[in-house]
N, C-alpha and C. Protein backbone atom coordinates (compact mmCIF):
# COMPACT_ATOMS: atom_id res chain seq x y z
N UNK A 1 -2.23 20.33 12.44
CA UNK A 1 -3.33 20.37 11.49
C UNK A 1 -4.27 21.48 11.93
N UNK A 2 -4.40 22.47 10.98
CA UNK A 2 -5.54 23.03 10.97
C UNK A 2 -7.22 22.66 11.08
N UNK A 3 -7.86 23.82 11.60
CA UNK A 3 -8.88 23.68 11.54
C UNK A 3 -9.94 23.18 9.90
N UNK A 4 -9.12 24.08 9.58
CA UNK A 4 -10.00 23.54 8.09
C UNK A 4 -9.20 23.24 7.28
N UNK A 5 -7.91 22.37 7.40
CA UNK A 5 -7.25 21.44 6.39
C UNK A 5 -8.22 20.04 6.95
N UNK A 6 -8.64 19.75 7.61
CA UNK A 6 -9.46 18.89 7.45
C UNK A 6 -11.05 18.09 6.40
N UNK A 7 -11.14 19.97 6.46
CA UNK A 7 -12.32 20.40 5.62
C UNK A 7 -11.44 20.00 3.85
N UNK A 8 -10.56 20.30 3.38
CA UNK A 8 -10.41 20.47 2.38
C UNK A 8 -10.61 18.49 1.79
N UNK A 9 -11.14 18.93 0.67
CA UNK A 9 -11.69 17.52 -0.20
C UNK A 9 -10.22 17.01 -1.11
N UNK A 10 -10.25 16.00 -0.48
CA UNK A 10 -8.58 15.81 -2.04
C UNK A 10 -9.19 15.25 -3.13
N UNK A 11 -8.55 14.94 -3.99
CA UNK A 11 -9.22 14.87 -5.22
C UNK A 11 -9.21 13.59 -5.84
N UNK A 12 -9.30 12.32 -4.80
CA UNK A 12 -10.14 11.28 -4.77
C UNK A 12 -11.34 10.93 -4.64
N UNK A 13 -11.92 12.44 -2.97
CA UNK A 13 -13.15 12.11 -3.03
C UNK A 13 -13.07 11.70 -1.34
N UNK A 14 -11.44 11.69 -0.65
CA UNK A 14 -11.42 10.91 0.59
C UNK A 14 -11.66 12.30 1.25
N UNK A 15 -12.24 12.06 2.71
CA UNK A 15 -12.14 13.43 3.57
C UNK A 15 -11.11 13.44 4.53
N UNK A 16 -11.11 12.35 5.42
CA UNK A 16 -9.88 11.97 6.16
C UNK A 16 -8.81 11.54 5.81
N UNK A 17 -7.40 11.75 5.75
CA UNK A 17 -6.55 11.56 5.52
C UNK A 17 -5.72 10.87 6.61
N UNK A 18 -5.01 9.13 6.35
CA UNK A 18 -4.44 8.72 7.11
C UNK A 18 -3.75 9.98 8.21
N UNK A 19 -2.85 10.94 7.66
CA UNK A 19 -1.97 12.06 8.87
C UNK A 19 -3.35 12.70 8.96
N UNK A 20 -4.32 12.99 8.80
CA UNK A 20 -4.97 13.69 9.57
C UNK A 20 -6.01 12.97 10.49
N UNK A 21 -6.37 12.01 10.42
CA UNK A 21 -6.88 10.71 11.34
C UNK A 21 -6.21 11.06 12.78
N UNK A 22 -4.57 10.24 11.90
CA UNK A 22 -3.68 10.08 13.18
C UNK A 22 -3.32 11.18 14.21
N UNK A 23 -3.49 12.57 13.18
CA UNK A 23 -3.45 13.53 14.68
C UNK A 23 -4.97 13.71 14.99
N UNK A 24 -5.65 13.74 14.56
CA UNK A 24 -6.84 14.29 14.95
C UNK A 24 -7.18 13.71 16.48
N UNK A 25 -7.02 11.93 16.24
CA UNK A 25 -7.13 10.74 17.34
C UNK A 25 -6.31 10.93 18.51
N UNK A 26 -4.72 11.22 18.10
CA UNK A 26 -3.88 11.78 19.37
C UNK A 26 -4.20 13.27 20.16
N UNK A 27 -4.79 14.31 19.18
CA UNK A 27 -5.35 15.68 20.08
C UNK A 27 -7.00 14.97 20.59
N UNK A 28 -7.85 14.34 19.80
CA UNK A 28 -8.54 14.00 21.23
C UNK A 28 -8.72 13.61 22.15
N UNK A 29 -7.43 12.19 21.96
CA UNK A 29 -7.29 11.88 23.24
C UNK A 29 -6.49 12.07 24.53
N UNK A 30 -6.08 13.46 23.92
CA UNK A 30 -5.39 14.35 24.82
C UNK A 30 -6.19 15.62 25.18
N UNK A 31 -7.55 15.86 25.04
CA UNK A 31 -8.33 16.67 25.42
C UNK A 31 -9.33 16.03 26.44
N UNK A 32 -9.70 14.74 26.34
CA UNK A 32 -10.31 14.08 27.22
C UNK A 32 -10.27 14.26 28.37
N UNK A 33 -9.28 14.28 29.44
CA UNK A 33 -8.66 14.66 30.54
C UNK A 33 -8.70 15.92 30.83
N UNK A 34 -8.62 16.71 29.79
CA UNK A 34 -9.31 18.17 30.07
C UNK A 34 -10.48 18.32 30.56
N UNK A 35 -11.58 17.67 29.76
CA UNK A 35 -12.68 17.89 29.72
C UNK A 35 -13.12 17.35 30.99
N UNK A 36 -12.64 16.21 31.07
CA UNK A 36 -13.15 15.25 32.79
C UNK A 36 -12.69 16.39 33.83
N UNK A 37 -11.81 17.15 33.27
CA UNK A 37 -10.93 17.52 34.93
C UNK A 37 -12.41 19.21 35.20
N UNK A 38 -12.93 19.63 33.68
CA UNK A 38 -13.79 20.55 33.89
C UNK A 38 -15.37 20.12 34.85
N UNK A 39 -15.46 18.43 34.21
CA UNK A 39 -16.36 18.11 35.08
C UNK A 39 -16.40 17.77 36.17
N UNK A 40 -15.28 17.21 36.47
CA UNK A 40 -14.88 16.82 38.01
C UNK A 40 -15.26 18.24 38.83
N UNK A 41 -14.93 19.65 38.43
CA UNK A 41 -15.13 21.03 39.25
C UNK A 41 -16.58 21.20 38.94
N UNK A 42 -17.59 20.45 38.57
CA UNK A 42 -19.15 20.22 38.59
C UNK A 42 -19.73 19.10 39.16
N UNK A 43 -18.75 18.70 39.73
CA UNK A 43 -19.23 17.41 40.82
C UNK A 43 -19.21 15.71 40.17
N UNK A 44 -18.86 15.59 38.58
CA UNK A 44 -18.87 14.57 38.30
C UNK A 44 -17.57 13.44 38.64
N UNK A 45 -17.91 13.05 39.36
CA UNK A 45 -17.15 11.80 39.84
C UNK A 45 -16.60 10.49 38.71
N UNK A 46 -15.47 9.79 39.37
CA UNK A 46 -14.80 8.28 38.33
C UNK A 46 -16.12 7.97 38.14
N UNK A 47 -16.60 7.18 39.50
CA UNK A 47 -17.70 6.16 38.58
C UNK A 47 -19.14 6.81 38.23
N UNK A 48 -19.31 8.24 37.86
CA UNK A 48 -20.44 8.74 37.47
C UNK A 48 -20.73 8.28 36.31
N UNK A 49 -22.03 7.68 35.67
CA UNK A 49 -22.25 7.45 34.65
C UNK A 49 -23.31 8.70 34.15
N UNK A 50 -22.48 8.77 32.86
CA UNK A 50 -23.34 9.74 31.88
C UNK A 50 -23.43 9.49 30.23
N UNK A 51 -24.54 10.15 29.73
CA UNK A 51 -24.12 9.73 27.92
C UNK A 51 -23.59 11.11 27.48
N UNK A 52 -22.59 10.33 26.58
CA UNK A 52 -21.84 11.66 25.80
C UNK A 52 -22.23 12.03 23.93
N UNK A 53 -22.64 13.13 24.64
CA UNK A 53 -22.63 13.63 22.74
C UNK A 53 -21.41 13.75 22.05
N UNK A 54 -21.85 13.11 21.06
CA UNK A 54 -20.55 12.80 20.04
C UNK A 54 -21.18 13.85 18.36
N UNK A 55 -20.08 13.83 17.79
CA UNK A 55 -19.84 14.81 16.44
C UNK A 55 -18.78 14.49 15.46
N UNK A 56 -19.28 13.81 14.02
CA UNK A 56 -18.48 13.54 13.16
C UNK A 56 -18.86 14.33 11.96
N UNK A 57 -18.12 14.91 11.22
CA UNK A 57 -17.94 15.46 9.77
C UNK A 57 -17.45 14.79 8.62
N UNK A 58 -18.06 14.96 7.47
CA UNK A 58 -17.47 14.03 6.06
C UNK A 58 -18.17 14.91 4.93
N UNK A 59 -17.97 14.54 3.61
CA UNK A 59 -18.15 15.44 2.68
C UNK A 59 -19.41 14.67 2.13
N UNK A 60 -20.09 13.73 1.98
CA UNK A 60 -20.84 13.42 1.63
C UNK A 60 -21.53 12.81 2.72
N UNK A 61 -23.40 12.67 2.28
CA UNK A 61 -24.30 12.47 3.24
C UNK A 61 -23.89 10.50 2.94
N UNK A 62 -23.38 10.17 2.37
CA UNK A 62 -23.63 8.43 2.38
C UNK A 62 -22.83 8.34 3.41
N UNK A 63 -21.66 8.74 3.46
CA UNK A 63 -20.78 8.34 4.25
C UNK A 63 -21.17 8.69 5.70
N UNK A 64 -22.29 9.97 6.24
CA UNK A 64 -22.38 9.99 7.94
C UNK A 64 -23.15 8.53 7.93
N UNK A 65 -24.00 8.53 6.56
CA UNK A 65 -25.08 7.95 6.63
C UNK A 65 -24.97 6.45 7.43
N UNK A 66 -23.77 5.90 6.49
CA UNK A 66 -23.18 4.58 7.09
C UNK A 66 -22.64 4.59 8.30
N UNK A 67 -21.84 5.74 8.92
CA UNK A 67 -21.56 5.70 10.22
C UNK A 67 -22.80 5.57 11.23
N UNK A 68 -23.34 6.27 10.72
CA UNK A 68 -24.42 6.45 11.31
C UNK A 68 -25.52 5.24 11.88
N UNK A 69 -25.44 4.36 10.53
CA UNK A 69 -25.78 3.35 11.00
C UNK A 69 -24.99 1.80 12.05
N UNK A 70 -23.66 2.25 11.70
CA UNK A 70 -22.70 1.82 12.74
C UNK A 70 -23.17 2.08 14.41
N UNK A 71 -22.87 3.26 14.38
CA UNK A 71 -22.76 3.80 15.69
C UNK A 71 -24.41 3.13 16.46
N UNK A 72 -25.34 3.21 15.34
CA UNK A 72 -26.90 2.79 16.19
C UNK A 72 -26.94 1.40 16.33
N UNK A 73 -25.78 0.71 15.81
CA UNK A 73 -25.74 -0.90 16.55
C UNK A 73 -24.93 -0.60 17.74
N UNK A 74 -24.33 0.31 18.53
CA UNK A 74 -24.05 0.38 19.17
C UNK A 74 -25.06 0.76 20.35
N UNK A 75 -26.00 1.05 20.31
CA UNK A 75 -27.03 1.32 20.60
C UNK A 75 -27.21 2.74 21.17
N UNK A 76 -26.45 3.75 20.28
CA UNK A 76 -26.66 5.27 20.21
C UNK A 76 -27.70 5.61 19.72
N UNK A 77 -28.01 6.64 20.55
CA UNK A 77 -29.17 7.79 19.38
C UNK A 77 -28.65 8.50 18.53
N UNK A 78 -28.94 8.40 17.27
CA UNK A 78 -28.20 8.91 16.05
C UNK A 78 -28.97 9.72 15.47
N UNK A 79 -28.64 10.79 14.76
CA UNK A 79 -29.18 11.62 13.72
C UNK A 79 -27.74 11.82 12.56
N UNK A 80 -28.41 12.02 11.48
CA UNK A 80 -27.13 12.63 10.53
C UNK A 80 -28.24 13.84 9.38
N UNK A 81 -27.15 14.51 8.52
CA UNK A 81 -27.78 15.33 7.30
C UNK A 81 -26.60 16.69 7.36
N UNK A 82 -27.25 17.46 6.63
CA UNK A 82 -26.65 18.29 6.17
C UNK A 82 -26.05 19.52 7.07
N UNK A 83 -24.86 19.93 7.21
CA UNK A 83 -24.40 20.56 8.17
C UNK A 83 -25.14 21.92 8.19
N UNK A 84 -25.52 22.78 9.68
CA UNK A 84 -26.17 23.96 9.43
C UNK A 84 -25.11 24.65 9.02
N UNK A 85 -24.10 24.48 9.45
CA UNK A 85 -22.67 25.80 9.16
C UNK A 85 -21.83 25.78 7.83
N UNK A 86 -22.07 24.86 7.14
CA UNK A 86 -21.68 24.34 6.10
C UNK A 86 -21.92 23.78 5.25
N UNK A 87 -22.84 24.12 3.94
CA UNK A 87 -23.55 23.41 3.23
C UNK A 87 -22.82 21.85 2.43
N UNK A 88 -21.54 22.18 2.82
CA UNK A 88 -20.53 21.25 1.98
C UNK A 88 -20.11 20.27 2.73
N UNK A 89 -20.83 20.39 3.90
CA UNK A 89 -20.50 19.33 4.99
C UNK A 89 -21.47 18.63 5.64
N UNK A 90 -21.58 17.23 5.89
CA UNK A 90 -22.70 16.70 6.40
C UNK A 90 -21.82 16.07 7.70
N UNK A 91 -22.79 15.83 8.74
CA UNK A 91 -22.99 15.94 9.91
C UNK A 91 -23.13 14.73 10.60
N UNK A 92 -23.01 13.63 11.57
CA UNK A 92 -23.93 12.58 11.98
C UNK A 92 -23.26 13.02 13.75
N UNK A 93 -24.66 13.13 14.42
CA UNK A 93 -24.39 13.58 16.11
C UNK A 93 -25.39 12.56 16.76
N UNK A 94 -24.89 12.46 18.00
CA UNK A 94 -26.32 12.39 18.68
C UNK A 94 -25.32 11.72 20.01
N UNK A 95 -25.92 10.68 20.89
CA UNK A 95 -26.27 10.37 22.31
C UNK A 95 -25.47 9.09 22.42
N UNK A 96 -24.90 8.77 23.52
CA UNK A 96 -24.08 7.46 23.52
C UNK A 96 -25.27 6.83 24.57
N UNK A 97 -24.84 5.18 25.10
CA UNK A 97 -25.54 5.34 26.37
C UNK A 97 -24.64 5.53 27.10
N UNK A 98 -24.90 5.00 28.62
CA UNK A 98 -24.19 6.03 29.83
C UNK A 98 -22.86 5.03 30.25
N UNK A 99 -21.49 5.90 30.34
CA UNK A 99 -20.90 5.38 30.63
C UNK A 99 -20.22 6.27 31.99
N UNK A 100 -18.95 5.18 32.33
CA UNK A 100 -17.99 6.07 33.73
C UNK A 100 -17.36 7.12 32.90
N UNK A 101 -17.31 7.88 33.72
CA UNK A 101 -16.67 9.32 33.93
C UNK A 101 -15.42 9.19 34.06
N UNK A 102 -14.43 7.87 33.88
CA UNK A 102 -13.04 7.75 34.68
C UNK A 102 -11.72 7.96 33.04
N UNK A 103 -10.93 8.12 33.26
CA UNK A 103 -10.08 8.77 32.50
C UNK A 103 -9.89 7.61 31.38
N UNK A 104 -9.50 6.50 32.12
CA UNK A 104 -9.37 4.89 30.92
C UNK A 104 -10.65 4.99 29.99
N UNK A 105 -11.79 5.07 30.63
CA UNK A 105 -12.83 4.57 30.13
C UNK A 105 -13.22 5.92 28.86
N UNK A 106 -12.89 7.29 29.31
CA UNK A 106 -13.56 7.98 27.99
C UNK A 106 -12.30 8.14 26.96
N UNK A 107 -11.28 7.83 27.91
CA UNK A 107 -9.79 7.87 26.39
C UNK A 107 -9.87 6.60 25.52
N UNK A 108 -10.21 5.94 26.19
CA UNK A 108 -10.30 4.40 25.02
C UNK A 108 -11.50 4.72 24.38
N UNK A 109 -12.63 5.24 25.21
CA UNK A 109 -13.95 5.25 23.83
C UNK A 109 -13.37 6.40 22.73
N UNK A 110 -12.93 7.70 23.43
CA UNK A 110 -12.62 8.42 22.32
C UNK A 110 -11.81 8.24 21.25
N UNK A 111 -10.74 7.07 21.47
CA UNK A 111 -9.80 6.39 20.45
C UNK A 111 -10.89 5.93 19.36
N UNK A 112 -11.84 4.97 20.07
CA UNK A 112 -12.64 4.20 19.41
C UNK A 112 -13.50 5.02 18.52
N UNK A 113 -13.88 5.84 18.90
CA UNK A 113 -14.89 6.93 17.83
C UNK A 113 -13.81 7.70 16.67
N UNK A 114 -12.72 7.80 17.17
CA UNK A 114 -11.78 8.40 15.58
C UNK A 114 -11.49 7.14 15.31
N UNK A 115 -11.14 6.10 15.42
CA UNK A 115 -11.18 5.07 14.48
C UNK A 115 -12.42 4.68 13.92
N UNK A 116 -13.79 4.69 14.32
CA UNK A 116 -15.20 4.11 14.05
C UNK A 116 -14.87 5.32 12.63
N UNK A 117 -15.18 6.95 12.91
CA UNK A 117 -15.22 7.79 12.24
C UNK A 117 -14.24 7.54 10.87
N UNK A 118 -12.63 7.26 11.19
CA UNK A 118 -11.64 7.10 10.33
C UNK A 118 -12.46 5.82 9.42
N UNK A 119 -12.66 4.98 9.76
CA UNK A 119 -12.88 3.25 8.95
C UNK A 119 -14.25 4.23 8.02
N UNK A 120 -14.72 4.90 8.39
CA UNK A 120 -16.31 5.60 7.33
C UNK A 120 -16.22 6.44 6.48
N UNK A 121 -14.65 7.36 6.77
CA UNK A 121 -14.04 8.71 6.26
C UNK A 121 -14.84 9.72 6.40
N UNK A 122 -15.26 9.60 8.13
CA UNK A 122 -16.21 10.69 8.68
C UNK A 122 -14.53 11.23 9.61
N UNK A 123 -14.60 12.74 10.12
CA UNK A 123 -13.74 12.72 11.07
C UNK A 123 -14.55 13.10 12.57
N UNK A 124 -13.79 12.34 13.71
CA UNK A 124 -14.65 12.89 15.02
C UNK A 124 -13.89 14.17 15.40
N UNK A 125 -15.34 15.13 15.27
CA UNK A 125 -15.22 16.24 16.14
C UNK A 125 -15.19 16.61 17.59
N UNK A 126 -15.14 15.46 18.73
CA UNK A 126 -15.71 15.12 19.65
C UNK A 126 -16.47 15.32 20.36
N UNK A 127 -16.47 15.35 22.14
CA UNK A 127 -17.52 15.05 22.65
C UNK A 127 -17.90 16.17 23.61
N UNK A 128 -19.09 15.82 24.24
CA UNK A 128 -19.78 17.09 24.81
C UNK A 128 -20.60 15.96 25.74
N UNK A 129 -20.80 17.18 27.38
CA UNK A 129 -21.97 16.06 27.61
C UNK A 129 -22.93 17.14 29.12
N UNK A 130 -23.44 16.72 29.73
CA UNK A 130 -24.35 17.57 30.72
C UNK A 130 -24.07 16.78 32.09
N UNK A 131 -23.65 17.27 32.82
CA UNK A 131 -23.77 16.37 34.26
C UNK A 131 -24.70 16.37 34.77
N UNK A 132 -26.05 16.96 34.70
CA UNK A 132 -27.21 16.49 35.10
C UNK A 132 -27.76 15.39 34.31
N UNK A 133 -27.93 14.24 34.17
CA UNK A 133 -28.74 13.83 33.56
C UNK A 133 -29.99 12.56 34.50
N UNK A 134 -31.09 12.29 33.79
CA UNK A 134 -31.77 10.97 34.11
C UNK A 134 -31.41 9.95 33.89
């Protein structure tokens, strides 16, 4: 899957597409381990706890909107609206709280966020995060 066959709207109105869910969910959670192994060479350790910025896309603002409100019973910091890079795309990002740094723990959350994202017909763009934190 392309970068922007994701982007394209079918003509139901859906943004995610069951095959594009399902790979989207298997390449992130095969980047995860990447990303840990970049932080591990910045000193972040298994049981380091940190919060991770997260990033979902969808074609309409109702739909971050509702994720959006998902994700803040989770007790994330949430924002959503209109994409800066893309007027045709709306946005919902923000802050997890802090979890381990260990390989189980961010591959199962990252499963969990393309399915949270898939069930809203937002897709996750994934995650990002700072090893300094308070």
């Amino acid at each position: 899957m392309g970068l922007f066959d994701v982007f394209k709207k079918s003509s139901n109105g859906q943004f995610v597409t069951e095959k594009q869910f399902k790979s989207n969910a298997d390449t992130q959670v095969e980047l995860a381990p990447q990303t840990l192994k970049q932080l591990r060479e910045l000193g972040v350790t298994d049981d380091k706890e940190l919060k991770l910025e997260f990033f979902f896309y969808s074609n309409t603002v109702d739909k971050v909107e509702r994720l959006s409100t998902e994700l803040k019973k989770m007790n994330y910091e949430v924002e959503f609206g209109q994409s800066q890079g893309d007027k045709k795309l709306f946005i919902s990002t923000g802050w997890t709280s802090k979890m381990k740094m260990d390989n189980g723990t961010v591959k199962t959350w990252t499963r969990e966020m393309c399915e949270i994202g898939y069930k809203f017909d937002c897709d996750f763009d994934g995650w990002g995060t700072t090893p300094e934190q308070d």
